[in-house]
Protein backbone atom coordinates (compact mmCIF):
# COMPACT_ATOMS: atom_id res chain seq x y z
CA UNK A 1 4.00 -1.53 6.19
CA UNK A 2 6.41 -1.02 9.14
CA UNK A 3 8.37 2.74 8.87
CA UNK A 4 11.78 2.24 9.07
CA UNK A 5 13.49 4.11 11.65
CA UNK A 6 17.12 5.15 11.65
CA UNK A 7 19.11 6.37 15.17
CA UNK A 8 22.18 7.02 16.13
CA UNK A 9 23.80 6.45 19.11
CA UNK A 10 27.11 8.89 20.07
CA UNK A 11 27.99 7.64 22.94
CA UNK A 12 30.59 9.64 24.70
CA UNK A 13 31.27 11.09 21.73
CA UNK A 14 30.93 15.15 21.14
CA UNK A 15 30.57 18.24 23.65
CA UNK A 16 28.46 20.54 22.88
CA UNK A 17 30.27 22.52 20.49
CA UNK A 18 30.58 19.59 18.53
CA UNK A 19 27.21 18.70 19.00
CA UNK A 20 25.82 21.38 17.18
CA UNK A 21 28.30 21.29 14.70
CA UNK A 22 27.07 17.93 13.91
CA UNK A 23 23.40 18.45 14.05
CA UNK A 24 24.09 21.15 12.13
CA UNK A 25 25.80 19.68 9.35
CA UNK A 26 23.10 16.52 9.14
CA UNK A 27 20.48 18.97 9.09
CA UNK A 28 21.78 21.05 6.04
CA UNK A 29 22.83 17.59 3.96
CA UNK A 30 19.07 16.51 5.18
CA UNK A 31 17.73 19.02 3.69
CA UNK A 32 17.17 18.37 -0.13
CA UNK A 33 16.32 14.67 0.55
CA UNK A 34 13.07 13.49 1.02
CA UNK A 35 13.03 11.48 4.22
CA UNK A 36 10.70 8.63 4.10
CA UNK A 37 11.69 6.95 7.81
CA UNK A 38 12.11 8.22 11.05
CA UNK A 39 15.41 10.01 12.08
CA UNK A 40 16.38 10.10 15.79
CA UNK A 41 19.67 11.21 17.40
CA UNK A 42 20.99 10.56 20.86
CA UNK A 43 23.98 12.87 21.88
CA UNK A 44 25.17 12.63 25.46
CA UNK A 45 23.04 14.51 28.42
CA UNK A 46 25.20 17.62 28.49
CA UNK A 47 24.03 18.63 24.60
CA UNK A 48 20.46 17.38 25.17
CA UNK A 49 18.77 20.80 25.48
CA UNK A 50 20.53 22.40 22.93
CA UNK A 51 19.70 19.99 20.66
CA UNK A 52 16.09 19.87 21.13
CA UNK A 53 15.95 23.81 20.23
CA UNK A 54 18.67 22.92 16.62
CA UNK A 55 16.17 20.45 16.10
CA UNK A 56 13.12 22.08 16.56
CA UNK A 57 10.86 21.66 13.75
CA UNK A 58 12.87 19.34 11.72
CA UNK A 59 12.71 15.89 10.88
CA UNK A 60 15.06 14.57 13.49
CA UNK A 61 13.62 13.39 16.70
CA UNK A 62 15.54 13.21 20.06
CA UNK A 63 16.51 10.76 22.39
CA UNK A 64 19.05 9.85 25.27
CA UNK A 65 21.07 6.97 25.73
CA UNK A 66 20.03 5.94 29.21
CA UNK A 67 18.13 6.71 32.17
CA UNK A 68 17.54 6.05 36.18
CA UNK A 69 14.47 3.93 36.57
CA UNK A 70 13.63 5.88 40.07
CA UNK A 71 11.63 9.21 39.43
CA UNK A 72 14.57 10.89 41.89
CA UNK A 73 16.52 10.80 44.95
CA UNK A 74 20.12 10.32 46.29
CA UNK A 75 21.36 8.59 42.83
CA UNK A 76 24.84 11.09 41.96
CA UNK A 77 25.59 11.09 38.35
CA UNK A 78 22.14 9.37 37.66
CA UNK A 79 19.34 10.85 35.41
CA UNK A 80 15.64 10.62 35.33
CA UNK A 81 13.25 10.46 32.75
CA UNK A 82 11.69 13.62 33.78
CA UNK A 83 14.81 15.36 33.02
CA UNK A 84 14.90 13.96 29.67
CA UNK A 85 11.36 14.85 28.60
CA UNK A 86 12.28 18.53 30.19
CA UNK A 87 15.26 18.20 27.80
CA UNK A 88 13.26 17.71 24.97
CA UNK A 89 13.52 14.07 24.29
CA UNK A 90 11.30 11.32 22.98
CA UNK A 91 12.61 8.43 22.89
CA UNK A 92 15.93 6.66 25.26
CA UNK A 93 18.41 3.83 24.33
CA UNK A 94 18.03 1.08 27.15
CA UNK A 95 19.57 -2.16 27.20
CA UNK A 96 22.48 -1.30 25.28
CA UNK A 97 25.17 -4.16 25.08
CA UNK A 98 27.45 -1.38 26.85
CA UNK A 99 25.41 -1.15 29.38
CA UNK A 100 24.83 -4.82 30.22
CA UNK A 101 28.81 -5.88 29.90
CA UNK A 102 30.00 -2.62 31.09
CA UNK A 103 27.81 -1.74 34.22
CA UNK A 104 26.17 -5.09 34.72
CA UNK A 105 23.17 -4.44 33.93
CA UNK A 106 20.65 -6.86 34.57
CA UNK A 107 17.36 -7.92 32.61
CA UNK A 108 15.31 -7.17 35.68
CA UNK A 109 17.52 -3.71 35.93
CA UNK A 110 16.29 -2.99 32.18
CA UNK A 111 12.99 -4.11 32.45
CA UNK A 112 12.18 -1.16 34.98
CA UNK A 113 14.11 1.23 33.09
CA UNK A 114 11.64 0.27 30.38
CA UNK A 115 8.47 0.37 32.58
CA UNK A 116 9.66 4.02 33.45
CA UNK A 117 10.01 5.11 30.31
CA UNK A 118 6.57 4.09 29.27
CA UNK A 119 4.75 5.18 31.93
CA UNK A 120 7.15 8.85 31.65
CA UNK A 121 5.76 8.97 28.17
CA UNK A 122 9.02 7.92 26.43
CA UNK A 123 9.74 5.78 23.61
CA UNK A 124 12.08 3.10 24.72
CA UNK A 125 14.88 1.56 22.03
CA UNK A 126 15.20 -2.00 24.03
CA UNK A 127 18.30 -3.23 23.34
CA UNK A 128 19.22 -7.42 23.10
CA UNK A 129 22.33 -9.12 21.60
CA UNK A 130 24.73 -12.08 22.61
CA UNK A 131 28.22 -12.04 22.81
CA UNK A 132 30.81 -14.26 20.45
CA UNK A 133 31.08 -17.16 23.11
CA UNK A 134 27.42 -17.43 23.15
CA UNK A 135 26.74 -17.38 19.28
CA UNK A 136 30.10 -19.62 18.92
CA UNK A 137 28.25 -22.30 21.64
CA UNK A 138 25.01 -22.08 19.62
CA UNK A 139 23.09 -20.53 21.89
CA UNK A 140 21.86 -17.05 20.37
CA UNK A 141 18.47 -17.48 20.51
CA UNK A 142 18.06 -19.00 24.07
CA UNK A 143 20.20 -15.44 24.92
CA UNK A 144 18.02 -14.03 22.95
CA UNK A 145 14.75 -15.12 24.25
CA UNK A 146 15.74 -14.43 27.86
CA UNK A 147 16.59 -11.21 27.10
CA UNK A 148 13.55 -9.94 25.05
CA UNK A 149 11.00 -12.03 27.60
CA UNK A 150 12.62 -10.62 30.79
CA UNK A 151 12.70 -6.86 29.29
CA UNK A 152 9.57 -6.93 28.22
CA UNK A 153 8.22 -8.66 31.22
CA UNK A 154 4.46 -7.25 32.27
CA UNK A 155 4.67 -4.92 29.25
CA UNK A 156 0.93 -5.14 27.63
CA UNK A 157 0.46 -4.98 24.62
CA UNK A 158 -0.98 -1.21 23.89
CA UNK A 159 2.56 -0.03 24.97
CA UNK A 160 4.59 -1.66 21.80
CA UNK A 161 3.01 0.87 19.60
CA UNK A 162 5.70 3.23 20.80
CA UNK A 163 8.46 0.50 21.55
CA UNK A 164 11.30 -0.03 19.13
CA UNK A 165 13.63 -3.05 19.76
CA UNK A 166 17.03 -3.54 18.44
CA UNK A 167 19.17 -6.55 17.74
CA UNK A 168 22.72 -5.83 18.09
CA UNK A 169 25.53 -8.43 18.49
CA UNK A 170 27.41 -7.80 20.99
CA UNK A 171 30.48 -9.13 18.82
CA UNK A 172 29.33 -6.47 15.93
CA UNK A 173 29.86 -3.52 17.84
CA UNK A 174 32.69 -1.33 17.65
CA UNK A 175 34.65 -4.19 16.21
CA UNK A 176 33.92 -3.65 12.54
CA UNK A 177 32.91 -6.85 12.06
CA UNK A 178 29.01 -7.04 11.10
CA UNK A 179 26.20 -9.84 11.16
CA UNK A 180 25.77 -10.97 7.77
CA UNK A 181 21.98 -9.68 6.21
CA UNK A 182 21.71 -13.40 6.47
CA UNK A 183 22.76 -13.61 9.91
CA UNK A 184 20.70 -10.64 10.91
CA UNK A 185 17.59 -11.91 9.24
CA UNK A 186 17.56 -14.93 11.18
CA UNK A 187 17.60 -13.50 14.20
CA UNK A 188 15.32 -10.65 14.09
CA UNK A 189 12.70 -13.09 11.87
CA UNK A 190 13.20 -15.07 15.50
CA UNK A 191 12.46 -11.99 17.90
CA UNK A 192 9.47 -11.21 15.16
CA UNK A 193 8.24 -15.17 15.82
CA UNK A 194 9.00 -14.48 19.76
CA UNK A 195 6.59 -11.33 20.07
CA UNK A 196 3.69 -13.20 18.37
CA UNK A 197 4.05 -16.30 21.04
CA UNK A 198 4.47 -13.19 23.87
CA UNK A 199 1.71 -11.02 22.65
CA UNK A 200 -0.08 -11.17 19.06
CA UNK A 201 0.67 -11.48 15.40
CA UNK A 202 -0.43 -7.97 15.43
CA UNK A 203 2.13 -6.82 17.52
CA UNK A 204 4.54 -8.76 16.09
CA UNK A 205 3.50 -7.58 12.10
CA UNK A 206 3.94 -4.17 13.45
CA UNK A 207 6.75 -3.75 15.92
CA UNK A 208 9.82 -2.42 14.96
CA UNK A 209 13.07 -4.20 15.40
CA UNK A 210 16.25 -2.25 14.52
CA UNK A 211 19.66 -3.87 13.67
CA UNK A 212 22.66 -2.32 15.32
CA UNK A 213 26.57 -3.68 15.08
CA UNK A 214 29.30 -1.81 12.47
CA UNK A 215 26.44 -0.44 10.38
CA UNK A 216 27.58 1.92 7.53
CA UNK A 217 26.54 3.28 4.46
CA UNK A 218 28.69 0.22 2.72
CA UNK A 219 26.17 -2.51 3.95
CA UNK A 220 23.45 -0.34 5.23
CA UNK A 221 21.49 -1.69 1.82
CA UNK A 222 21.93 -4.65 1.96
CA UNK A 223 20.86 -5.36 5.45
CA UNK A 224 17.74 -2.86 5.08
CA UNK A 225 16.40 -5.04 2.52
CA UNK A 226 15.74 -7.52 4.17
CA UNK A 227 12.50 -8.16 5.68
CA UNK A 228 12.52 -8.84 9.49
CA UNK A 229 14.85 -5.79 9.65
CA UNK A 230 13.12 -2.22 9.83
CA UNK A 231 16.04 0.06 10.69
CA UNK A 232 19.42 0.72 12.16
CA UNK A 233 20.97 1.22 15.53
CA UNK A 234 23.90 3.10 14.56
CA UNK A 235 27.16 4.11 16.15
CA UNK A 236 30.66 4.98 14.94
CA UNK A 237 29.23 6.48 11.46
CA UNK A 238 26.60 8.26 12.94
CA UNK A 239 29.09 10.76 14.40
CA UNK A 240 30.18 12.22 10.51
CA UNK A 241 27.29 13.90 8.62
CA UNK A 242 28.05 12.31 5.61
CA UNK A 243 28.10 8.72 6.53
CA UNK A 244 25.00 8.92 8.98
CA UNK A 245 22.81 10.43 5.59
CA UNK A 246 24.19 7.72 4.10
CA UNK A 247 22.76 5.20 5.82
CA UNK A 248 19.87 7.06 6.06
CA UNK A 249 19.55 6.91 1.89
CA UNK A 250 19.59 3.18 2.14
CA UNK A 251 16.68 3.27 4.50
């Protein structure tokens, strides 16, 4: 039985004095519940290290929302994943639909990123999605295939174990519109189909593959029900303690 595994993404959301005042409101609301999946947050860099030591010994795990795929050099404004596993993280956001429309970001750019990570001992969150041209032309799961194949390219198969993948329409984020369960479903019951023709049914019984797009505590049920999807890629309502728990009820 695959865990499910909640994160949430801030973005550029939150300095560090509202970082803490957020872990530390998700932590006291967190704790009365028992938490049967895995929790991660991903505040930005600056409120990294000061979130490892709030969450020290808790149930929520850390992670960033990008990294350099180079180990260092003469990259200003760039981070490593060395500096993330100094600042106390375990897993990274790559891939992220922001990050590919945004800052161009190319398959072959997020496939190294994602070599990096495993070989820094981090747990990647490989992001995929297409956009509303591309699902309106009928063509989601050729975007989708090229995506997942070229990310994971020369990945073997001993590294999914610590690999979470997440399908989020690019049209579903930060619009407020959502995949249907329905839509959702079919897709990641596609990407599950995809990783047994790449790899195994093994690895694709067991990996993970998150949902992320307007996720809230309204349809965060109903879309963690079904069975291809394991979890939730969240933004907007992670950033309020009340709605993140929310969602992380449902899970």
């Amino acid at each position: 039985m695959r865990k499910k595994i909640v994160a949430g993404n801030w973005k550029m959301f939150n300095n560090l004095e509202e970082s803490k005042e957020l872990i530390n409101g998700i932590l006291e609301k967190l704790k009365n519940e028992k938490v049967n999946c895995d929790v991660i947050i991903c505040p930005p860099y600056t409120s990294l290290s000061e979130s490892a030591g709030l969450l020290k010994g808790s149930v929520v795990k850390l992670g960033a929302q990008n990294m350099h795929a180079e180990d260092k050099g003469a990259f200003t404004g760039e981070i490593s994943s060395s500096m993330l596993k100094s600042a106390g993280c375990e897993y990274v956001i790559l891939g992220h639909s922001e990050r590919r429309t945004i800052f161009n970001e190319s398959d072959d750019d997020i496939n190294k990123k994602v070599k990096k990570a495993f070989s820094a001992g981090l747990k990647p969150i490989f992001c995929f999605g297409e956009t509303l041209s591309e699902r309106e032309s009928g063509i989601t799961n050729e975007v989708v295939k090229r995506q997942v194949t070229e990310g994971l390219k020369d990945i073997p198969e001993s590294d999914l174990v610590n690999l979470v993948v997440a399908y989020e329409p690019v049209w579903a984020i930060g619009t407020g519109k959502t995949a249907t369960p329905e839509q959702a479903e079919e897709v990641h019951s596609f990407v599950r189909s995809l990783i047994k023709e790449l790899y195994s049914e093994t690895a694709a019984e067991n990996i993970v593959i998150q949902y992320g797009g307007s996720v809230k505590p309204e349809n965060a049920a109903d879309l963690l029900s079904r069975k291809n999807i394991d979890g939730a890629l969240v933004g907007g309502a992670c950033l309020k303690a009340d709605s993140f728990i929310g969602i992380i009820k449902s899970a």
